[in-house]
Protein backbone atom coordinates (compact mmCIF):
# COMPACT_ATOMS: atom_id res chain seq x y z
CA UNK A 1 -24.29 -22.89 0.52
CA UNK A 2 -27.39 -20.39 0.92
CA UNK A 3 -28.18 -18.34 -1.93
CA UNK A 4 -26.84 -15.44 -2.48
CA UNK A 5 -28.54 -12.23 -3.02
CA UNK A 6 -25.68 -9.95 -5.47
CA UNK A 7 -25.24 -6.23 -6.52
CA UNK A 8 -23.52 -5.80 -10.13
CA UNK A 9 -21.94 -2.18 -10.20
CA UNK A 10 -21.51 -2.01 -13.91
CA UNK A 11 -23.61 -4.67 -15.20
CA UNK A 12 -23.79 -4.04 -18.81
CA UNK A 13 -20.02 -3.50 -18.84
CA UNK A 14 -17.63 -6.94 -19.77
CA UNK A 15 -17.60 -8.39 -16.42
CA UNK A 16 -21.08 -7.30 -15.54
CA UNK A 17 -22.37 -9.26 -18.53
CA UNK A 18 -19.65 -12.45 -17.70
CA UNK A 19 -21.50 -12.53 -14.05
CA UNK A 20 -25.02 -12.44 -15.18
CA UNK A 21 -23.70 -15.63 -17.50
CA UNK A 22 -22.49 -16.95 -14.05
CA UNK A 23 -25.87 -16.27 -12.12
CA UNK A 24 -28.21 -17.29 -14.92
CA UNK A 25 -25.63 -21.35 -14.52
CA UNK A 26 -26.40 -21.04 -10.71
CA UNK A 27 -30.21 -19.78 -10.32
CA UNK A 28 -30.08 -22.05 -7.08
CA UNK A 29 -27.19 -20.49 -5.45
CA UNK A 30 -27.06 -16.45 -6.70
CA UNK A 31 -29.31 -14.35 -7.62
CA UNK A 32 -28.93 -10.85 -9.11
CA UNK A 33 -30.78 -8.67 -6.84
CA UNK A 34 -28.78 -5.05 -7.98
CA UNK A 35 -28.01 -3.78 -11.15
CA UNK A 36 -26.48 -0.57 -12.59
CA UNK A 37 -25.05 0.97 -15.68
CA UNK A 38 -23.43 4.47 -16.57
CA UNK A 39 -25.26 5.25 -20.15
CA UNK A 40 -26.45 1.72 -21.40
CA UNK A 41 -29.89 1.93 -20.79
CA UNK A 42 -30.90 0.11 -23.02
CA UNK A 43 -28.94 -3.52 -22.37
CA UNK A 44 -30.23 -2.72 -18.25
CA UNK A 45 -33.95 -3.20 -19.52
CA UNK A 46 -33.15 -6.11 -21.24
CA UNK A 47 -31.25 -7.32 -17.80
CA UNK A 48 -33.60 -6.21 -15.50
CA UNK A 49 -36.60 -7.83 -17.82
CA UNK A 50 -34.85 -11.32 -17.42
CA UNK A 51 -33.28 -11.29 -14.33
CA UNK A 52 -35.85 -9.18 -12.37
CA UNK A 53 -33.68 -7.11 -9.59
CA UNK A 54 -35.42 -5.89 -6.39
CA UNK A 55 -33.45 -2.45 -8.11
CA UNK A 56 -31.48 -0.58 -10.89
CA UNK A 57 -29.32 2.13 -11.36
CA UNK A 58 -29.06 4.53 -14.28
CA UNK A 59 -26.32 6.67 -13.50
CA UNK A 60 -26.91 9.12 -16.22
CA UNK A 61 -30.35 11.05 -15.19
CA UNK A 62 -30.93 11.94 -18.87
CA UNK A 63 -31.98 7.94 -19.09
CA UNK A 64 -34.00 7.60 -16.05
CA UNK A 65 -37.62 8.55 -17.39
CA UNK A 66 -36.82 5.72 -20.04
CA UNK A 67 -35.96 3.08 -17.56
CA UNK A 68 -38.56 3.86 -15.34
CA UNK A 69 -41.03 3.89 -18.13
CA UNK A 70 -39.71 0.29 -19.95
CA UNK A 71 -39.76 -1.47 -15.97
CA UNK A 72 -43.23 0.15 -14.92
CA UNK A 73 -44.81 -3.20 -14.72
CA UNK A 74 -42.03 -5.10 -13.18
CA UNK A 75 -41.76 -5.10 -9.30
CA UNK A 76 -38.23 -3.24 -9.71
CA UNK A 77 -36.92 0.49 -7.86
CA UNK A 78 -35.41 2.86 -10.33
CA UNK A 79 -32.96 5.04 -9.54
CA UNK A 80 -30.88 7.24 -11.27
CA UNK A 81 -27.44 9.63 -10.33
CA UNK A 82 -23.93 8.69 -9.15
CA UNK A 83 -25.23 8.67 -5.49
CA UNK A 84 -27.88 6.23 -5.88
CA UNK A 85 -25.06 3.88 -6.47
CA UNK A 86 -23.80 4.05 -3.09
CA UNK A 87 -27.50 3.69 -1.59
CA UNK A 88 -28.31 0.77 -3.36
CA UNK A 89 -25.27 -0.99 -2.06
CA UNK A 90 -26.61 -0.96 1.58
CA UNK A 91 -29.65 -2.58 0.80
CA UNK A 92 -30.64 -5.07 3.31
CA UNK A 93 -30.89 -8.31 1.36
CA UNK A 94 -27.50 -8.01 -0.68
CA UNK A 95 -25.10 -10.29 0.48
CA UNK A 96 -22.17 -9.51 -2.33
CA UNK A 97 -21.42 -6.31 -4.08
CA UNK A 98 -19.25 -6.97 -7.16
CA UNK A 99 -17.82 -3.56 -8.12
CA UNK A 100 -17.18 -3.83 -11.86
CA UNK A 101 -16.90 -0.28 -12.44
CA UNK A 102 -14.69 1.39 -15.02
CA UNK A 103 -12.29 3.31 -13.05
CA UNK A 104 -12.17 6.20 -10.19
CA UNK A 105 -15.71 5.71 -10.01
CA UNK A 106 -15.79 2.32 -8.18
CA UNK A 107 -14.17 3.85 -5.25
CA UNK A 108 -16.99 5.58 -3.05
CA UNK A 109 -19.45 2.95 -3.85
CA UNK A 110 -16.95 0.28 -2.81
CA UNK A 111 -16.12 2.49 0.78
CA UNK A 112 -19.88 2.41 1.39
CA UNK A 113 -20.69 -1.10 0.60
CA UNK A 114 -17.84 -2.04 3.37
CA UNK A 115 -19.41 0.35 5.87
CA UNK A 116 -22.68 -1.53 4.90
CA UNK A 117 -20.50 -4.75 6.01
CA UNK A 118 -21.08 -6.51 2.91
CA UNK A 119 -18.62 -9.01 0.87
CA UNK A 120 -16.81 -7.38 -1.84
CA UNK A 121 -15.98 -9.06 -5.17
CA UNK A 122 -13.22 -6.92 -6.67
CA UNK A 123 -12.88 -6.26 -10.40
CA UNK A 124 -12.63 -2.49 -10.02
CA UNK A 125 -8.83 -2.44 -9.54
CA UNK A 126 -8.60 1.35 -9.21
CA UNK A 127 -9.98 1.20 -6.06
CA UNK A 128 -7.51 -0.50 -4.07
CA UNK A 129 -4.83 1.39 -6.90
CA UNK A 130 -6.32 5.07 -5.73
CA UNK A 131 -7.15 4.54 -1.89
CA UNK A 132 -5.53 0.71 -1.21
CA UNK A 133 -4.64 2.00 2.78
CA UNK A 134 -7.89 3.69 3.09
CA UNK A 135 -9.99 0.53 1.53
CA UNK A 136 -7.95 -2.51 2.65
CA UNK A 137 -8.26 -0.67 7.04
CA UNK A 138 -12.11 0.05 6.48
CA UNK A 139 -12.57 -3.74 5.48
CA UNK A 140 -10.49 -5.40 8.58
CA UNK A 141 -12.39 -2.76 10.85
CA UNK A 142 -15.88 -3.71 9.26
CA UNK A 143 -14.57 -8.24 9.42
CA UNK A 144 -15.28 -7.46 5.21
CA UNK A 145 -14.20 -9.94 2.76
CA UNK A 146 -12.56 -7.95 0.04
CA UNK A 147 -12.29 -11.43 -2.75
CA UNK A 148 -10.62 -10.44 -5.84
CA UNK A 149 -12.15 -11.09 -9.95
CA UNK A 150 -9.24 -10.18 -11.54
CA UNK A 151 -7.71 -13.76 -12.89
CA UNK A 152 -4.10 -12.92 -11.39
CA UNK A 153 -5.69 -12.25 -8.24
CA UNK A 154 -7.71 -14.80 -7.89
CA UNK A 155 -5.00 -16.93 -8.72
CA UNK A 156 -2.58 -16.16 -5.97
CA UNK A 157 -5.33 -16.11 -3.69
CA UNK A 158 -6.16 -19.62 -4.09
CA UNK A 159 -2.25 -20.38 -4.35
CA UNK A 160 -1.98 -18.67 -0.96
CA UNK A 161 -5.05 -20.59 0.87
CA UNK A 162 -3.89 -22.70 3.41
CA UNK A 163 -0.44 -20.81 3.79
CA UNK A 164 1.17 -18.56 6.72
CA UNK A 165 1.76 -15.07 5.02
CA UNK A 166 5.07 -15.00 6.44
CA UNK A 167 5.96 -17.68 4.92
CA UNK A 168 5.40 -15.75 1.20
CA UNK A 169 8.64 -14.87 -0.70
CA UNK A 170 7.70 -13.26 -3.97
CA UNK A 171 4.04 -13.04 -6.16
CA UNK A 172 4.21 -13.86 -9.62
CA UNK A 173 1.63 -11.58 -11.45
CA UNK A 174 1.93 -13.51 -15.57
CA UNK A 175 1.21 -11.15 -18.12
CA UNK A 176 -0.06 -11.86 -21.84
CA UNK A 177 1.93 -8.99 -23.11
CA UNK A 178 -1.01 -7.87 -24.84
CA UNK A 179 -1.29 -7.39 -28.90
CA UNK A 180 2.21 -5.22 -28.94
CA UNK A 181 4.47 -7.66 -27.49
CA UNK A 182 8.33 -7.51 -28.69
CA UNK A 183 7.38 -4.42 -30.60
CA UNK A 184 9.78 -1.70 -30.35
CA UNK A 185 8.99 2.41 -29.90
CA UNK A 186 9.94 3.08 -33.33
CA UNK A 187 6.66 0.53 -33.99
CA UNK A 188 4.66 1.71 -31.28
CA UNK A 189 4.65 5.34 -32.54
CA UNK A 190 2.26 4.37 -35.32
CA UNK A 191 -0.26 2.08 -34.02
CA UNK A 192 -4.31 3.07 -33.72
CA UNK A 193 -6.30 2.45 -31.20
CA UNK A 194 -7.99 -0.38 -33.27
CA UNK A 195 -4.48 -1.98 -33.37
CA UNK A 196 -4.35 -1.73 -29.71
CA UNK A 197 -7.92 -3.16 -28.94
CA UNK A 198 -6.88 -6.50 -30.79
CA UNK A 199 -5.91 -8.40 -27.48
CA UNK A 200 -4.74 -12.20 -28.29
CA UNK A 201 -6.36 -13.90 -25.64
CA UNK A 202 -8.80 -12.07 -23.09
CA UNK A 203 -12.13 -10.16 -24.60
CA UNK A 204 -12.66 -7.23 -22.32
CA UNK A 205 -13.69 -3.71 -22.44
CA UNK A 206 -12.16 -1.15 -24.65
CA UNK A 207 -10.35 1.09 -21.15
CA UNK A 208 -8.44 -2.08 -19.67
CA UNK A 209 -7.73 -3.27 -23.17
CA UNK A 210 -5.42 -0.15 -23.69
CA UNK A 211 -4.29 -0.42 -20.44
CA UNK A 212 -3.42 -4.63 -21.25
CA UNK A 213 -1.73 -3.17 -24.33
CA UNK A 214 0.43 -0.27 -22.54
CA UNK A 215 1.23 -2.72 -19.57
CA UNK A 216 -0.43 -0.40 -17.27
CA UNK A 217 -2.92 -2.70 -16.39
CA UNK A 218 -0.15 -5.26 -15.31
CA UNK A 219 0.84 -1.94 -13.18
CA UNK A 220 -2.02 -1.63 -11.45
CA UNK A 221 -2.67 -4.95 -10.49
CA UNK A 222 1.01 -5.01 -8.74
CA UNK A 223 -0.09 -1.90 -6.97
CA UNK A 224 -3.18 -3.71 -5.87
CA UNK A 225 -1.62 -7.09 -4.88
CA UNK A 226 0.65 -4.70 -2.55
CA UNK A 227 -2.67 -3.99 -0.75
CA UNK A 228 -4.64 -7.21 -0.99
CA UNK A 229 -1.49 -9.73 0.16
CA UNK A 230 -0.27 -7.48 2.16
CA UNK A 231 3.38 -7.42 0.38
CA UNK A 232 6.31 -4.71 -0.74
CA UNK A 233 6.80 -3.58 -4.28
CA UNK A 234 10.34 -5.81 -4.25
CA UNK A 235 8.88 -8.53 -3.79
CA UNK A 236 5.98 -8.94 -6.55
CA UNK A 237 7.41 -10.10 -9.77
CA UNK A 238 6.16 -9.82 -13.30
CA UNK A 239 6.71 -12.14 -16.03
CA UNK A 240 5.01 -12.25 -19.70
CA UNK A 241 3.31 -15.60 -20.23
CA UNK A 242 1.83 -15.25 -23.89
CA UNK A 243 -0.52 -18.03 -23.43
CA UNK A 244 -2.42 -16.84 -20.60
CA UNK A 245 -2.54 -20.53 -18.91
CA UNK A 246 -0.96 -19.73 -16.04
CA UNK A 247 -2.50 -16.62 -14.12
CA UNK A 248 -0.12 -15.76 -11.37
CA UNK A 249 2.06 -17.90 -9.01
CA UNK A 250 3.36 -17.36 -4.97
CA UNK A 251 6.88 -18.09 -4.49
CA UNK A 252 7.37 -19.77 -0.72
CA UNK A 253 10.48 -19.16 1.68
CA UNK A 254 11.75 -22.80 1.03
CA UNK A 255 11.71 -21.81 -3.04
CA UNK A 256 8.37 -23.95 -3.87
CA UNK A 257 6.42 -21.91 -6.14
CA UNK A 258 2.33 -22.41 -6.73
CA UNK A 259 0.36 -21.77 -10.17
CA UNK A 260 -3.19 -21.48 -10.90
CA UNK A 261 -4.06 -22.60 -14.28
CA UNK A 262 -6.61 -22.26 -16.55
CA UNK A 263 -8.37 -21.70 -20.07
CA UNK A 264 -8.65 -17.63 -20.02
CA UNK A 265 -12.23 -17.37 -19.23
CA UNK A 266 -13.38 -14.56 -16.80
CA UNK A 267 -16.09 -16.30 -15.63
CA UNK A 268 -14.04 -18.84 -13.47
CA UNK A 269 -12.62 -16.24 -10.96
CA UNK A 270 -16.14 -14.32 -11.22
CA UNK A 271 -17.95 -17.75 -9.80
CA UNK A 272 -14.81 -18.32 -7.73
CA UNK A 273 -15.48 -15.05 -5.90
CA UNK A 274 -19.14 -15.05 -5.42
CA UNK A 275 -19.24 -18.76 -3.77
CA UNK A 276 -16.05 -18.54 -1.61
CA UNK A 277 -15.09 -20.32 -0.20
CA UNK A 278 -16.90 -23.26 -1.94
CA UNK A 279 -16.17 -24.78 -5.21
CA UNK A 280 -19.21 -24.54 -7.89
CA UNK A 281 -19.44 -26.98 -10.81
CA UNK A 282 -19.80 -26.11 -13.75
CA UNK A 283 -19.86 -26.80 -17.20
CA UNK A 284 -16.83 -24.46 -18.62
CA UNK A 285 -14.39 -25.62 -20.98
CA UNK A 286 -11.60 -27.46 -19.43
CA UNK A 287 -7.50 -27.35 -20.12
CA UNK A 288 -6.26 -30.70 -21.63
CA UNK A 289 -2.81 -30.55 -21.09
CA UNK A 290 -2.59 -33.23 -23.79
CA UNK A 291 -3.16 -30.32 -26.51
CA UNK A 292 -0.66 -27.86 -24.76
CA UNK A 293 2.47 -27.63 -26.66
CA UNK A 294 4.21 -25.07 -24.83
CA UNK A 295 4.10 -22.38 -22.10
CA UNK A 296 6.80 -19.19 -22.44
CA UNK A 297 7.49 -16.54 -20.41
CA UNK A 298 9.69 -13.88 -21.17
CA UNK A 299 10.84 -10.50 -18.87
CA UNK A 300 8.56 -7.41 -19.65
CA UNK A 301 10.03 -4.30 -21.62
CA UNK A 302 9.85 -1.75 -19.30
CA UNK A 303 12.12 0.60 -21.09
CA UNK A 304 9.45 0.60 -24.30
CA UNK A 305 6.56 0.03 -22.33
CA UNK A 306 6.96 2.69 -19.23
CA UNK A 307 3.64 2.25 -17.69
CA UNK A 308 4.87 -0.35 -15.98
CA UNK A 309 7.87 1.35 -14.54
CA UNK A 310 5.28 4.23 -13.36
CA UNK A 311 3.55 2.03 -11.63
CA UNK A 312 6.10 0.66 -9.57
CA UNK A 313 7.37 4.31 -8.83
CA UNK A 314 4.15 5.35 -7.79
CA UNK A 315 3.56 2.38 -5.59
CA UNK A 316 7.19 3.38 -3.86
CA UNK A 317 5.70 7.17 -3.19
CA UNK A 318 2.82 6.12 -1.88
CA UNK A 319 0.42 8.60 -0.60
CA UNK A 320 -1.50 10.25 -3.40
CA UNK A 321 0.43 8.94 -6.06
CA UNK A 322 -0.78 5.79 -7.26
CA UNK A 323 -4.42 8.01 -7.41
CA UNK A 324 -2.25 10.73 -9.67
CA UNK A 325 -1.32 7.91 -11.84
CA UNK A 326 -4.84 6.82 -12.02
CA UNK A 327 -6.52 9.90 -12.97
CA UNK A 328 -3.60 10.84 -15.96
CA UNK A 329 -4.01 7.02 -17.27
CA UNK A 330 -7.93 7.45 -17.34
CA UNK A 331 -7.83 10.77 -19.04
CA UNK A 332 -4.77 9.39 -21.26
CA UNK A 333 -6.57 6.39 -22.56
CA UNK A 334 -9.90 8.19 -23.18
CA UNK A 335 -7.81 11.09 -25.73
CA UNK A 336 -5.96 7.80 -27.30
CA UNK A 337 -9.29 6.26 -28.11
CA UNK A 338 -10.27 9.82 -29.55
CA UNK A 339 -7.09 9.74 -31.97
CA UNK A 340 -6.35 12.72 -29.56
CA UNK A 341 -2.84 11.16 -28.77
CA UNK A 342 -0.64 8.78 -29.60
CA UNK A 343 0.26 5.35 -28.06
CA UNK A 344 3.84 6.58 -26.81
CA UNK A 345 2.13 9.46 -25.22
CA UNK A 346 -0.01 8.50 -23.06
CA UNK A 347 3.05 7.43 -20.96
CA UNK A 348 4.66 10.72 -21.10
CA UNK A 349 1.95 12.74 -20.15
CA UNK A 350 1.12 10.23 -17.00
CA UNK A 351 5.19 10.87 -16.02
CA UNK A 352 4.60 14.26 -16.47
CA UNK A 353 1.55 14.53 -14.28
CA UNK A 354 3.21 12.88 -11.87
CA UNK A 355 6.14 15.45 -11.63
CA UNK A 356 3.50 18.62 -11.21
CA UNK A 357 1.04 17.45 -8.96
CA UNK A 358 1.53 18.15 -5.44
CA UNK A 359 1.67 14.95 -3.54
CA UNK A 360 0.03 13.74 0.20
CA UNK A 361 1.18 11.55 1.97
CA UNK A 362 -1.65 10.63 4.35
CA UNK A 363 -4.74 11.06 2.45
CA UNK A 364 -8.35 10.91 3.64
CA UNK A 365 -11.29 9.99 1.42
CA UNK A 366 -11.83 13.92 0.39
CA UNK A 367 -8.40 14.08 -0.91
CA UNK A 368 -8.14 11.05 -2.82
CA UNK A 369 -11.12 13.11 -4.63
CA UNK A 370 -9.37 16.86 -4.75
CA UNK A 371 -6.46 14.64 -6.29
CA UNK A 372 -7.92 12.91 -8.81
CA UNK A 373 -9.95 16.15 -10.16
CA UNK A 374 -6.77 18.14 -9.81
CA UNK A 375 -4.53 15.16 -11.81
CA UNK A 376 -7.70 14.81 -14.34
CA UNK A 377 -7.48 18.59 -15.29
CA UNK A 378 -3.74 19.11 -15.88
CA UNK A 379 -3.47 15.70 -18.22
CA UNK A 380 -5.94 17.54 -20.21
CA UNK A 381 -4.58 20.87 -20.55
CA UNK A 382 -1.51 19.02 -20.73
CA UNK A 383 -2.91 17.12 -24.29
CA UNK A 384 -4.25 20.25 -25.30
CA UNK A 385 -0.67 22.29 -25.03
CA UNK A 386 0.57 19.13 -26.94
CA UNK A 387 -2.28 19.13 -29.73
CA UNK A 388 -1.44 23.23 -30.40
């Protein structure tokens, strides 16, 4: 395969760091030609000193005189702002944008990077979660590759290569059941948000480890299989798989059923995505089924964990709703981290956001955006009435 010139939205971040691991194996096949962070300055010098980008982005302006200063002498275009994202993402050269954003935010720079015509490597989930019929037509109209990061995704889209979609039953998205599985809400009411950031198997940042622990995470990724396999809500399936081997499985019409396995290591899917459709080598641990003494799987509690339940509902309204649920979770998890709220509540105040915003049911890109402010700013007065 030619080498491939990539754009890291949110390089510093978990996956951003996981795909400059996978670049720096493969300097022959990928090289990291964008990079951009929200506040950490200081970890983009340090990437754009070793991996020398044609550009960066510092999304905060309050960093940018820094930046510029540190990469002076380096052959590298600074930028800073929320916009610049969605400039540098048309750059000529770039061949793959992986949008590893945190959130709402990965959605406009994702829209223009398809309008740019250039392969997208998914790990921003919101994106297809807030604006999935918007995203998913813009890519077939532009022939765009939208190739998912997330491991569940990943998985069933290498179960489903080589398959006719009609000939898909039911997706199989596994769950770990994060650090509160089998607890109860009597438990639940108590825990911190340190409790909550002790995930048993993946290491990831601090927003989607909340959201692992709530189950909303597992939400969001059935609202963006919906969009990405082109299937309904009834027929994508959860199941808790504590060991994380398995990542998801596709269910055929003559009752075969296909798993993807693997050690849980992000950096499989990541190189997965960026050299599809080839197969890479390299030099990650494998899975010796030798030292495997069981797998498990067990039916999610979607009475005690709701987020889950949410999600489907929201996914069944369509329209503007999956984006309400968005917004309320983002603001939700932030006042949880903040000791603002407690775990239980972040639930109740999505449901209730849910009920009070006005919902659309053919949204347009300016919308999605009036929504998500409007959603933002009643979950918090909604955790202030609740804090008085």
């Amino acid at each position: 395969m030619n080498k491939r010139n990539i754009a890291i939205l949110g390089s510093t971040g978990s996956i951003g760091t996981q795909t400059l691991e996978v670049i720096k194996s493969h300097p022959d096949l990928f090289k990291a030609d964008v990079l951009t962070a929200a506040n950490n300055y200081r970890l983009l010098i340090d990437q754009a000193l070793e991996f020398k980008p044609q550009a960066v982005v510092i999304s905060n302006p309050e960093h940018y005189s820094t930046v510029k200063e540190a990469l002076a002498n380096e052959n590298v275009q600074v930028y800073a702002g929320t916009d610049a994202l969605s400039e540098v993402v048309q750059i000529p050269s770039i061949d793959v944008v992986l949008t590893a954003l945190v959130g709402f935010s990965g959605l406009v720079p994702t829209f223009n990077a398809i309008k740019a015509k250039k392969a997208i490597a998914l790990a921003n989930k919101e994106t297809l979660v807030v604006a999935g019929e918007l995203i998913t037509k813009l890519a077939k109209q532009n022939d765009v590759d939208i190739l998912p990061v997330d491991s569940e995704h990943s998985a069933i889209f290498q179960c489903l290569m080589g398959e006719r979609s009609e000939s898909v039953e039911k997706l199989i998205l596994t769950a770990s059941g994060g650090p509160f599985r089998g607890k109860n809400r009597d438990y639940l009411r108590n825990v911190s948000f340190r409790d909550a950031l002790k995930h048993p198997n993946w290491t990831m940042g601090q927003k989607i480890t909340i959201d692992s622990a709530s189950l909303m995470n597992k939400g969001l990724e059935v609202i963006e299989a919906h969009w990405l396999f082109g299937v309904e809500a009834c027929q994508i399936d959860v199941v808790v798989h504590p060991q994380s081997i398995i990542h998801s499985m596709v269910q055929f019409s003559d009752g075969s059923i296909k798993a993807q396995l693997g050690l849980p290591d992000m950096k499989l899917p990541i190189q997965y995505a960026l050299a599809y459709p080839e197969r890479v080598e390299n030099k990650l641990p494998r899975l010796d089924f030798n030292t495997l003494s069981q797998l498990t799987f067990e039916k999610p509690d979607m009475d005690t964990f709701s987020n889950l339940r949410l999600a489907y509902q929201a996914l069944e309204k369509g329209g503007t709703m999956p984006c309400v649920l968005n917004a309320a979770n983002e603001i939700v998890v932030a006042a949880f981290l903040n000791q603002e709220i407690g775990f239980l509540q972040m639930s109740e105040l999505i449901e209730e956001t849910m009920v009070k915003i006005d919902h659309e049911k053919n949204p347009d890109l300016e919308t999605f955006s009036e929504i998500d402010h409007q959603s933002r700013a009643y979950t918090k007065e909604a955790i202030k009435k609740q804090r008085h």
